[in-house]
C-alpha atoms as a PDB file:
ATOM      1  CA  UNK A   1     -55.430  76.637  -4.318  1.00  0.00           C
ATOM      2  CA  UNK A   2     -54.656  73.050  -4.597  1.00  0.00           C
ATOM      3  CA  UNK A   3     -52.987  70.974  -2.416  1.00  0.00           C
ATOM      4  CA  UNK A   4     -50.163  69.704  -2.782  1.00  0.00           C
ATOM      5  CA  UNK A   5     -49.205  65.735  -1.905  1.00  0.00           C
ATOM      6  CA  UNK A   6     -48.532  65.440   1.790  1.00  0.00           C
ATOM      7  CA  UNK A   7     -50.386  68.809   2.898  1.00  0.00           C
ATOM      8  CA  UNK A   8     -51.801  68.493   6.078  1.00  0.00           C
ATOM      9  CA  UNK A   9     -55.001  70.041   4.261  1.00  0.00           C
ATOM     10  CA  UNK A  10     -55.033  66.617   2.223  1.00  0.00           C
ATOM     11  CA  UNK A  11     -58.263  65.011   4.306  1.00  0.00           C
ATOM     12  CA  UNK A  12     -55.636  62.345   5.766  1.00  0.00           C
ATOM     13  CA  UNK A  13     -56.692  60.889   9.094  1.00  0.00           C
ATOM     14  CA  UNK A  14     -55.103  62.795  11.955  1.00  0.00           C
ATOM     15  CA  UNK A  15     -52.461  60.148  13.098  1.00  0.00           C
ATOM     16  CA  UNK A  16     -52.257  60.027  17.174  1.00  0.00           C
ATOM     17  CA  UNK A  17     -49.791  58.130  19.489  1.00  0.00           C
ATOM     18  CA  UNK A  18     -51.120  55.653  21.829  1.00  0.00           C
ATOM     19  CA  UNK A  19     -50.424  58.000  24.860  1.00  0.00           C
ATOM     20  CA  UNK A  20     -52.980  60.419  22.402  1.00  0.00           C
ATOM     21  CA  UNK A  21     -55.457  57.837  22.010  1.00  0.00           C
ATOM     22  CA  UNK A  22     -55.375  57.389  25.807  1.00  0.00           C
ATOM     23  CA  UNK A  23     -55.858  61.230  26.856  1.00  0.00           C
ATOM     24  CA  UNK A  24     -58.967  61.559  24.309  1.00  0.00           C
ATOM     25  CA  UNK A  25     -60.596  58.273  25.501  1.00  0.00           C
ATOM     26  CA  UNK A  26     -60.426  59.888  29.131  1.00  0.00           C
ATOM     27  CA  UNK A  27     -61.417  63.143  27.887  1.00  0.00           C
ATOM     28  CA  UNK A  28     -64.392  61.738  25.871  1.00  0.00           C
ATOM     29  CA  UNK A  29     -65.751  59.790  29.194  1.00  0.00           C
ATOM     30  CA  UNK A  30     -65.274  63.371  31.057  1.00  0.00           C
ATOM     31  CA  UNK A  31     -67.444  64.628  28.353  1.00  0.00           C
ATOM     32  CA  UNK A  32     -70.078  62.178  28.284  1.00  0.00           C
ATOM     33  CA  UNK A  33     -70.606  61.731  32.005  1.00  0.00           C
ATOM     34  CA  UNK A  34     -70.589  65.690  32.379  1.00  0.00           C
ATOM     35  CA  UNK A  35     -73.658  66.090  29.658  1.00  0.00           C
ATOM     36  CA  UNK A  36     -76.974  67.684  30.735  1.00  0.00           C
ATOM     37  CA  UNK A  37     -80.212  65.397  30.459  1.00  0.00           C
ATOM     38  CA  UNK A  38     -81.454  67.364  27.175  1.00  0.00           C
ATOM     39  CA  UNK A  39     -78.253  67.037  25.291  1.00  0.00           C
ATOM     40  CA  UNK A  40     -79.668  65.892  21.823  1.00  0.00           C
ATOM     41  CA  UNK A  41     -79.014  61.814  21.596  1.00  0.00           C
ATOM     42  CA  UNK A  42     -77.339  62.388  18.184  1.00  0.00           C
ATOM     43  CA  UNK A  43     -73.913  64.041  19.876  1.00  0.00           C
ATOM     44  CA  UNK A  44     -74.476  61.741  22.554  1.00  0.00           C
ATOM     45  CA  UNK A  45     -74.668  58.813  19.944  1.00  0.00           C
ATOM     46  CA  UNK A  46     -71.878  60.122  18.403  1.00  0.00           C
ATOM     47  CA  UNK A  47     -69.414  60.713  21.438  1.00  0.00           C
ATOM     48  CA  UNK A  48     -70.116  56.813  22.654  1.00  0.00           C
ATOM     49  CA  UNK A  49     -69.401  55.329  19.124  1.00  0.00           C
ATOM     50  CA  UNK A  50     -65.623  57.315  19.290  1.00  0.00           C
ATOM     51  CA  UNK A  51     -65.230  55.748  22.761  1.00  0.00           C
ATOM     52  CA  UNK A  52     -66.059  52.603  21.132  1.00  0.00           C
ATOM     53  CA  UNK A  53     -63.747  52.715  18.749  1.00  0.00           C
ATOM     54  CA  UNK A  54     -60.561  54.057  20.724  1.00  0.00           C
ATOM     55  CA  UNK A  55     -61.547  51.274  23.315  1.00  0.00           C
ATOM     56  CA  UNK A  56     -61.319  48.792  19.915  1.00  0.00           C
ATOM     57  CA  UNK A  57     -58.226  50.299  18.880  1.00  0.00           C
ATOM     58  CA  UNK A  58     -56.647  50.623  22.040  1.00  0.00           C
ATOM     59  CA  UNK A  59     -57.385  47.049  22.858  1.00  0.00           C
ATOM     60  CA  UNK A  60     -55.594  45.869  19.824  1.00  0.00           C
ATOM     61  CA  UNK A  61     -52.585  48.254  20.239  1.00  0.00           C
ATOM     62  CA  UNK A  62     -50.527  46.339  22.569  1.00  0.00           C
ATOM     63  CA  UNK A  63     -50.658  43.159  20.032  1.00  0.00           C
ATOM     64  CA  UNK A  64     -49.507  45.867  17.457  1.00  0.00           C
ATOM     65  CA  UNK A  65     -46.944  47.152  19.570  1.00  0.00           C
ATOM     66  CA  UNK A  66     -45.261  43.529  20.219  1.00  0.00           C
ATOM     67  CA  UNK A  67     -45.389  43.041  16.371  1.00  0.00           C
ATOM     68  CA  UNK A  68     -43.582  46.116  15.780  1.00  0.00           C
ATOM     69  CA  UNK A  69     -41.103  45.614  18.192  1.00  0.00           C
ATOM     70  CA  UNK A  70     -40.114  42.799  16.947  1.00  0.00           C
ATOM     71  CA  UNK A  71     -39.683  43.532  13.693  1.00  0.00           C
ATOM     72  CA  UNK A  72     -37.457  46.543  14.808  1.00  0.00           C
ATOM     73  CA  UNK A  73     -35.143  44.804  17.026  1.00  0.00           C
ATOM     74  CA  UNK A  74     -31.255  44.772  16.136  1.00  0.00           C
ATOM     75  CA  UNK A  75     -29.265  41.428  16.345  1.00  0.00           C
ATOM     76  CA  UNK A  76     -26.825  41.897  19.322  1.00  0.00           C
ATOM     77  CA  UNK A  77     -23.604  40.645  17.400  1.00  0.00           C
ATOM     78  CA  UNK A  78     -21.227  43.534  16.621  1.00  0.00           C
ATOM     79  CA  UNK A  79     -21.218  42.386  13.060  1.00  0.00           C
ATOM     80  CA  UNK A  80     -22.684  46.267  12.536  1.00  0.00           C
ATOM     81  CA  UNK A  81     -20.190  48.173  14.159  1.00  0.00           C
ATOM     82  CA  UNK A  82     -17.212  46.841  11.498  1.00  0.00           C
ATOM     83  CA  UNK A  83     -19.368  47.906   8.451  1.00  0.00           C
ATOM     84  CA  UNK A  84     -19.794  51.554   9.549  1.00  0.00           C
ATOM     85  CA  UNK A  85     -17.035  54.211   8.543  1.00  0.00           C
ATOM     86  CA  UNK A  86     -14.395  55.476  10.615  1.00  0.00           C
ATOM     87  CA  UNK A  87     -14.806  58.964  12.263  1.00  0.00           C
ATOM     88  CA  UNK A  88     -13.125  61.987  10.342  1.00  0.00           C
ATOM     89  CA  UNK A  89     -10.222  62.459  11.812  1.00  0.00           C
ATOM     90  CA  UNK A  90     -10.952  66.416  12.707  1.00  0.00           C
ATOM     91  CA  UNK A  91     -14.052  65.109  14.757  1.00  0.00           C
ATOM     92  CA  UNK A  92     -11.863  62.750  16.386  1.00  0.00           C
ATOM     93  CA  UNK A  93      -9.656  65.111  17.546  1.00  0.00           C
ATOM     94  CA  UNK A  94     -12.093  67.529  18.916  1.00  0.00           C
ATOM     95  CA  UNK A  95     -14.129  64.895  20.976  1.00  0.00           C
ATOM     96  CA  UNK A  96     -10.991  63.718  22.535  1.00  0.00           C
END
């Protein structure tokens, strides 16, 4: 069967949060300070260029962050609240 667009089957990078990215870099030092002398250099190759990269992208997140924020951020005037509808009156009347 084919997937369709959006599937989580699509071979789309697994999107994490930074707290995610955090908890595998950890998790990844755990796992490379805890392997035997005769693990084969290829995993242990492998497991220092991830770190690598979650320390690069991890590094850079915080200038991402501030970028985002910023771009996100509401004007404080209340220039909002007059364009918005009215409540129905029924919820109105049962919120008091």
């Amino acid at each position: 069967m084919r997937a369709f667009h959006g599937q989580l089957s699509d071979n789309q990078p697994i999107r994490r949060t930074l707290a995610e990215k955090q908890k595998q870099l950890r998790d990844l030092k755990e796992t490379l300070a805890s392997m035997k002398s005769h693990t084969a250099p290829a995993l242990r190759d492998s497991v220092r260029k991830r770190i690598a990269q979650l320390e690069a992208e991890l590094a850079a997140a915080p200038a991402l962050k501030s970028t985002s924020e910023n771009r996100t951020q509401r004007p404080a005037t209340g220039a909002g609240d007059a364009s918005r509808r009215p409540r129905s009156r029924i919820r109105s009347d049962l919120t008091g």
